[in-house]
Protein backbone atom coordinates (compact mmCIF):
# COMPACT_ATOMS: atom_id res chain seq x y z
CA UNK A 1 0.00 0.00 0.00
CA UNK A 2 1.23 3.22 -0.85
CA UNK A 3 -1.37 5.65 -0.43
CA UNK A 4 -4.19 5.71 1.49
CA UNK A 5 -7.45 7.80 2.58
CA UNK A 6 -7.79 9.22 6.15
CA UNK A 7 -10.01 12.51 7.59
CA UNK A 8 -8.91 15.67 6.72
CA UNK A 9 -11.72 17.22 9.24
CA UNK A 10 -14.44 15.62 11.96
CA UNK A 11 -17.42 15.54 10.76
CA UNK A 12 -21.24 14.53 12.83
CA UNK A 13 -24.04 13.51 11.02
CA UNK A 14 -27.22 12.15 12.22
CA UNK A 15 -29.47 9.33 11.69
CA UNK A 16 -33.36 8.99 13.25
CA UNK A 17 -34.92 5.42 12.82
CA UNK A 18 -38.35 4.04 15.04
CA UNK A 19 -37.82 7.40 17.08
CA UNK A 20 -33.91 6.42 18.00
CA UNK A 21 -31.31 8.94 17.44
CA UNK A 22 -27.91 7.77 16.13
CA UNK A 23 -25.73 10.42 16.40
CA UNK A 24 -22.31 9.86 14.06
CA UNK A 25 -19.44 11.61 15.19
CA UNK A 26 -16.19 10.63 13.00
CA UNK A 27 -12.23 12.19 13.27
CA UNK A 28 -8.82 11.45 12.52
CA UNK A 29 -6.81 9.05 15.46
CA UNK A 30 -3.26 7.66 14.87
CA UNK A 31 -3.37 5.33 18.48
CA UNK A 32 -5.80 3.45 20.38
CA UNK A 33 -5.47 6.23 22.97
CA UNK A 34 -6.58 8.88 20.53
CA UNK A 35 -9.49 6.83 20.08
CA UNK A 36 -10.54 6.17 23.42
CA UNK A 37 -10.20 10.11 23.94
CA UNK A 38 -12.66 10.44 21.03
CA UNK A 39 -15.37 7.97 22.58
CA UNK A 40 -14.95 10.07 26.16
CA UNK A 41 -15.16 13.92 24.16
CA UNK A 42 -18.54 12.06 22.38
CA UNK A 43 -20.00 10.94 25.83
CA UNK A 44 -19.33 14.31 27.58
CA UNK A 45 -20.64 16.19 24.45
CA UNK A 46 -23.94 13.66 23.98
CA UNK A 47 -24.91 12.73 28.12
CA UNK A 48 -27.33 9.95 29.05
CA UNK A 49 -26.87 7.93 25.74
CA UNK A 50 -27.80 4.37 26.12
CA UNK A 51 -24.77 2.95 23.85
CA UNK A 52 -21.33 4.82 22.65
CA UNK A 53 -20.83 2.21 19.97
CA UNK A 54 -17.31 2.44 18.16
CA UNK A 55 -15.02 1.45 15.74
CA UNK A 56 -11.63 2.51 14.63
CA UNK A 57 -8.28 1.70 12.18
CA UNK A 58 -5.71 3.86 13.90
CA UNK A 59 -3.22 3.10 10.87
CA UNK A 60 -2.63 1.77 7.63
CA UNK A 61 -6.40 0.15 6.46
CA UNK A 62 -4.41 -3.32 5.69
CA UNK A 63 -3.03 -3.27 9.40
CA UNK A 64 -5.24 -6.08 11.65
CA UNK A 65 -3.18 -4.83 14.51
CA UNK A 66 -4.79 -1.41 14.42
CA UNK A 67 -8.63 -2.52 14.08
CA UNK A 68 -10.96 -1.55 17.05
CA UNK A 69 -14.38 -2.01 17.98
CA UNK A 70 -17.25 -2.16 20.48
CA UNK A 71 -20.99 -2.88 20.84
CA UNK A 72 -21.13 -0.76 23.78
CA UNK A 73 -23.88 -3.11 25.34
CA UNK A 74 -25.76 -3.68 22.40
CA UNK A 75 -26.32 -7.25 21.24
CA UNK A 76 -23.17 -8.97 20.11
CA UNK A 77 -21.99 -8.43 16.86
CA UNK A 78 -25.25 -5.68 16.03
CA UNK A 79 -23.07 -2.66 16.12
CA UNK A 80 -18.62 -2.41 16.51
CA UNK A 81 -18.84 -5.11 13.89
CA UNK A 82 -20.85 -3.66 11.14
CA UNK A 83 -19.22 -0.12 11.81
CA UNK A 84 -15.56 -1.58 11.38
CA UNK A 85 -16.96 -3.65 8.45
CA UNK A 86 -18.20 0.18 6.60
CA UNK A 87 -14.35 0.96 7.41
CA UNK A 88 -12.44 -1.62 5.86
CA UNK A 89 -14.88 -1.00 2.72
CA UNK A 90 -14.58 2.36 2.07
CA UNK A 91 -10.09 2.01 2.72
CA UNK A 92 -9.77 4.84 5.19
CA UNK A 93 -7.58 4.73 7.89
CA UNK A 94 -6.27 6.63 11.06
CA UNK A 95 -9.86 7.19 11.68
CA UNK A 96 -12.04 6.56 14.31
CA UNK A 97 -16.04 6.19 14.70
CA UNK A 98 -18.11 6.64 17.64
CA UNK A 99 -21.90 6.30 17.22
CA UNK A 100 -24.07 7.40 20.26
CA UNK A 101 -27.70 6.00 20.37
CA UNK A 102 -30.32 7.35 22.38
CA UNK A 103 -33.08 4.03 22.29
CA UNK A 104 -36.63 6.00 21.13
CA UNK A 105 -38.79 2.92 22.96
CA UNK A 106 -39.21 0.66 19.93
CA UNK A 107 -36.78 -2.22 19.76
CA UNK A 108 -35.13 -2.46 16.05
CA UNK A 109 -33.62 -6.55 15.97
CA UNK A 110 -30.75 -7.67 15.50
CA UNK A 111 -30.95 -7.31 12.10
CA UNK A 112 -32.21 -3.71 12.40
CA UNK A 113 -29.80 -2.79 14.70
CA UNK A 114 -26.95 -3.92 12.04
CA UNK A 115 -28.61 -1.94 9.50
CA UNK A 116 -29.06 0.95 11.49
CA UNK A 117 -25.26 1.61 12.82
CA UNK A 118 -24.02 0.58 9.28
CA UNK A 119 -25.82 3.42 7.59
CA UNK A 120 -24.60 5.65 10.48
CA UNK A 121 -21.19 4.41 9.60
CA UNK A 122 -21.99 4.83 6.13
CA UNK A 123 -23.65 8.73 6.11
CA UNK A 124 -20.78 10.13 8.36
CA UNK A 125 -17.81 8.73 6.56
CA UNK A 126 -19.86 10.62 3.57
CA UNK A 127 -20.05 13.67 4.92
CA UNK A 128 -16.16 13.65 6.07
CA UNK A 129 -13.53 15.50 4.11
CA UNK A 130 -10.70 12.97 3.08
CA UNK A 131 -7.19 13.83 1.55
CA UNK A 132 -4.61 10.87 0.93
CA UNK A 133 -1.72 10.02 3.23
CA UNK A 134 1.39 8.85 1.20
CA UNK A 135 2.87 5.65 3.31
CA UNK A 136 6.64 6.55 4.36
CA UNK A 137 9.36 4.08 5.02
CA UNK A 138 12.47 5.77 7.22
CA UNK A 139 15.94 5.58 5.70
CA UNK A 140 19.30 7.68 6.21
CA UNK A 141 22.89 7.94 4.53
CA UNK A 142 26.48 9.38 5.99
CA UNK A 143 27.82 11.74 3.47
CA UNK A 144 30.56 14.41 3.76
CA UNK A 145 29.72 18.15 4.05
CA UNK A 146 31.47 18.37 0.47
CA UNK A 147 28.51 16.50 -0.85
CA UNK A 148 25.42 18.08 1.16
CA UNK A 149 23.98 20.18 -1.51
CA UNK A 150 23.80 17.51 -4.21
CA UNK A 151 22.29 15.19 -2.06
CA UNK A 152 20.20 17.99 -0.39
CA UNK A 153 19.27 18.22 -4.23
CA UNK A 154 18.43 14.38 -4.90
CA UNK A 155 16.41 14.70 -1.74
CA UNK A 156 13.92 17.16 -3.31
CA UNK A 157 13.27 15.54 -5.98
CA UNK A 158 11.98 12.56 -4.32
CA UNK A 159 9.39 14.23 -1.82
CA UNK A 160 12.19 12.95 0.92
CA UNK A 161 10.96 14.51 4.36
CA UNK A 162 14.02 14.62 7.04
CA UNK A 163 13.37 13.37 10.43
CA UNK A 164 16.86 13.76 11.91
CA UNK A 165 20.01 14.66 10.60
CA UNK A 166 23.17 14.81 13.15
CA UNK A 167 26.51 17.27 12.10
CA UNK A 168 29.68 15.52 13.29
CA UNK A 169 33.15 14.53 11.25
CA UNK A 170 30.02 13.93 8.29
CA UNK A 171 26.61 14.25 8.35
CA UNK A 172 24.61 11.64 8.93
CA UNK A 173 20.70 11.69 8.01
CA UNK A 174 17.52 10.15 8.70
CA UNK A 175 14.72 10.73 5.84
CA UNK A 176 11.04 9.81 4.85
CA UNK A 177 10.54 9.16 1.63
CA UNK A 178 7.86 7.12 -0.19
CA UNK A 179 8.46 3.41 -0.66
CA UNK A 180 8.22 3.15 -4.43
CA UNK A 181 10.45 5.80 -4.53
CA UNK A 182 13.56 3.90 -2.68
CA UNK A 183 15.37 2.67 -5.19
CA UNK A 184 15.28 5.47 -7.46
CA UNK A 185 16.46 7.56 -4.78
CA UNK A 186 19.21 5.16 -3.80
CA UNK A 187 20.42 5.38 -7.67
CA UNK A 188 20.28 8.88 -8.01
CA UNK A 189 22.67 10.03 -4.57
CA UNK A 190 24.56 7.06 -6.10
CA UNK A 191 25.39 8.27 -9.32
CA UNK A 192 25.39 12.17 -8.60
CA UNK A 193 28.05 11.46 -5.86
CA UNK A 194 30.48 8.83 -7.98
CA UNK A 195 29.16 5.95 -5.18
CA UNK A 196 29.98 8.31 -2.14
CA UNK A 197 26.64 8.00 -0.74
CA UNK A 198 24.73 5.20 -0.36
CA UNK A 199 20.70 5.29 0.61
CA UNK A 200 20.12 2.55 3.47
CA UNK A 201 16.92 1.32 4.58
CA UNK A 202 16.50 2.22 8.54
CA UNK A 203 15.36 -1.04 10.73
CA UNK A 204 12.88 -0.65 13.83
CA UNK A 205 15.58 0.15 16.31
CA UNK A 206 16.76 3.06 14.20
CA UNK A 207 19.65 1.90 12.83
CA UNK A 208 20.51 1.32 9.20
CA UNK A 209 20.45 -1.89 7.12
């Protein structure tokens, strides 16, 4: 994956069925803190709900690790299910879903209920302003200061975003830069510099492979 969708903006729509109110509330998270801070903001802003049912992807829309979800004390399976189920259609990510039911007296089902919370789902991810997120992989290179504005040069042309760069005997450089764009980079510091610098991919514990 090298793009994907996520909320540029939170958006709250609202959704009336058999005299229940399911209010929609949808925003931009990146952890499964950030969304637990959204469900609390939507039950201080809506009191004396009867559910806060949720659902979030706090990353990537491919990453299992980073699916959430809740019934909220609805019937198993009627409500975090469906609304995570509208997510991983519509390939958003880093966004989070919190729909807040107040019951109106007349019982929908369990099949009701599904089809209620996934058209909540379905009207506030609607409503929400998107923009794409281009995926970043981390990578740096050690260069000499004689070669800084060639590669400074090389690094603009391939969107590369710098996340840490250290000055010492040479510079050495941590950057951002798109994945499909790796090897291209890698080819162009190598050739502009004679093989002086070499692009290396940076592992989990920061270092370079």
């Amino acid at each position: 994956m090298t793009e994907y969708w996520i909320p540029a903006a939170t958006c709250i729509d609202e959704l009336e069925i058999k005299h229940s109110r399911f209010i929609t509330s949808v925003q931009q998270v990146t952890s499964a803190a950030e969304h637990q801070a959204h469900i609390r903001a939507c039950q201080q802003q809506w009191t004396g709900a009867n559910h806060y049912c949720n659902a979030a992807i706090t990353s990537a829309p491919d990453d299992s690790q980073s699916y959430v979800m809740s019934d909220d004390g609805e019937p198993s399976g009627t409500a975090g299910r469906p609304m995570l189920n509208v997510l991983l259609n519509s390939g958003i990510g880093e966004v989070s879903v919190v729909v807040v039911r107040y019951f109106g007296g007349v019982k929908l089902g369990t099949g009701g209920l599904q089809r209620a919370y996934t058209q909540a789902t379905l009207n506030a991810l609607e409503c929400t302003p998107k923009h794409a997120k281009i995926v970043r992989k981390s990578a740096c290179l050690h260069y000499d200061y004689a070669d800084q504005k060639v590669v400074t040069h090389c690094l603009a042309q391939y969107d590369a975003i710098t996340e840490q760069q250290e000055f010492a005997a040479a510079i050495e450089q941590h950057i951002a830069l798109p994945e499909e764009d790796f090897e291209a980079l890698a080819a162009a510091l190598k050739n502009a510099t004679q093989g002086r610098v070499t692009l290396k991919r940076q592992t989990g514990d920061n270092s370079c492979a």
